[in-house]
Protein backbone atom coordinates (compact mmCIF):
# COMPACT_ATOMS: atom_id res chain seq x y z
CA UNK A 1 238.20 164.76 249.19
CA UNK A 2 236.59 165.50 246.02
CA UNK A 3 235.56 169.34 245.62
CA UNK A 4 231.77 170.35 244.82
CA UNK A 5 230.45 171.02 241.15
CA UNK A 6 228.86 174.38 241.96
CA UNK A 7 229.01 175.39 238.36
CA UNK A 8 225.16 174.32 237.39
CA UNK A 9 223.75 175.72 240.58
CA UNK A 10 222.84 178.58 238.99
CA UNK A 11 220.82 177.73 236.16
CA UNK A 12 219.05 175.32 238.31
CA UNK A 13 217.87 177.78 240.92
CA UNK A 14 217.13 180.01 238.21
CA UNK A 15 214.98 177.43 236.45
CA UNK A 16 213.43 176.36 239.79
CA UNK A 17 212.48 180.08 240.31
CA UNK A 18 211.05 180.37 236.65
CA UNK A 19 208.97 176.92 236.99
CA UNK A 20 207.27 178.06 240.37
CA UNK A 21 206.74 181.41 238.86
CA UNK A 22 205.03 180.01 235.63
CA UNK A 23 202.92 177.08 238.35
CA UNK A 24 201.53 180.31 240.34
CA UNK A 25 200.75 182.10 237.40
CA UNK A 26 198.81 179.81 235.97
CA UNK A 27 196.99 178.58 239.62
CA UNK A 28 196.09 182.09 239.44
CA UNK A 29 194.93 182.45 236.55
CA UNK A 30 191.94 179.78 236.92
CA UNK A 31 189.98 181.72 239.39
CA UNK A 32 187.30 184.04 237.86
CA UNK A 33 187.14 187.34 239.04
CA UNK A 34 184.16 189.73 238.87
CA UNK A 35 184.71 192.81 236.54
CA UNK A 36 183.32 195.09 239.20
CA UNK A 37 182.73 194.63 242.25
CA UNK A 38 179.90 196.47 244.48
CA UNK A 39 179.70 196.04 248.37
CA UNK A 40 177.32 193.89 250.04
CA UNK A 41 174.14 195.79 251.36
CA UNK A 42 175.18 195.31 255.18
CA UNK A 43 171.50 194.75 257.49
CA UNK A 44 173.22 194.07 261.03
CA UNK A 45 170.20 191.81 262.51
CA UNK A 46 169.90 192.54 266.41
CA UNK A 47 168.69 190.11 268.24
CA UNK A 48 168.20 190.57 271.63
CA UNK A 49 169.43 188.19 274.90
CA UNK A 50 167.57 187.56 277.59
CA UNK A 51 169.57 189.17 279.91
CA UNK A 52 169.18 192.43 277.56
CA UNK A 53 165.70 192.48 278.02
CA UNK A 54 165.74 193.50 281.56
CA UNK A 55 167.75 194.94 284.08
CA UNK A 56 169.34 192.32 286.13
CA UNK A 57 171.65 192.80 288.93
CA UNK A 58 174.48 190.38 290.13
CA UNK A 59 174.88 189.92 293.88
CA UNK A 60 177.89 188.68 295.29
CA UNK A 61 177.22 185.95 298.25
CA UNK A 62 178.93 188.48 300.79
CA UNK A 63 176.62 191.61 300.47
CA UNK A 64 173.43 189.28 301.06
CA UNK A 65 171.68 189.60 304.02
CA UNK A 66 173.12 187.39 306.60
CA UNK A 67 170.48 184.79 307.84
């Protein structure tokens, strides 16, 4: 049984490492980014339900009235 060539394993992991490196750094570099950046203004809009707009109450079938 013929035993394994590890000997370029190195530099090609090393390489590998290197290209994805180089790939992310340049996906990266593409996107623009502001030069400062200021919050949003934040106006939290209510809007209102109909069951907010009056009291309601839930009645289970048991504590009815019987008939």
């Amino acid at each position: 049984m013929p035993q394994l060539d590890t000997s370029t394993w190195f530099i090609t992991i090393v390489s590998m490492i290197m290209t994805l490196f180089i790939m992310f750094q340049l996906k990266i570099s593409k996107y623009l980014y502001s030069s400062n950046p200021e919050p949003k203004p934040m106006t939290t809009l209510k809007q209102l339900n109909p069951w907010e707009k009056k009291w309601t109450k839930i009645y289970s079938p048991l504590s009815l009235p019987q008939q």
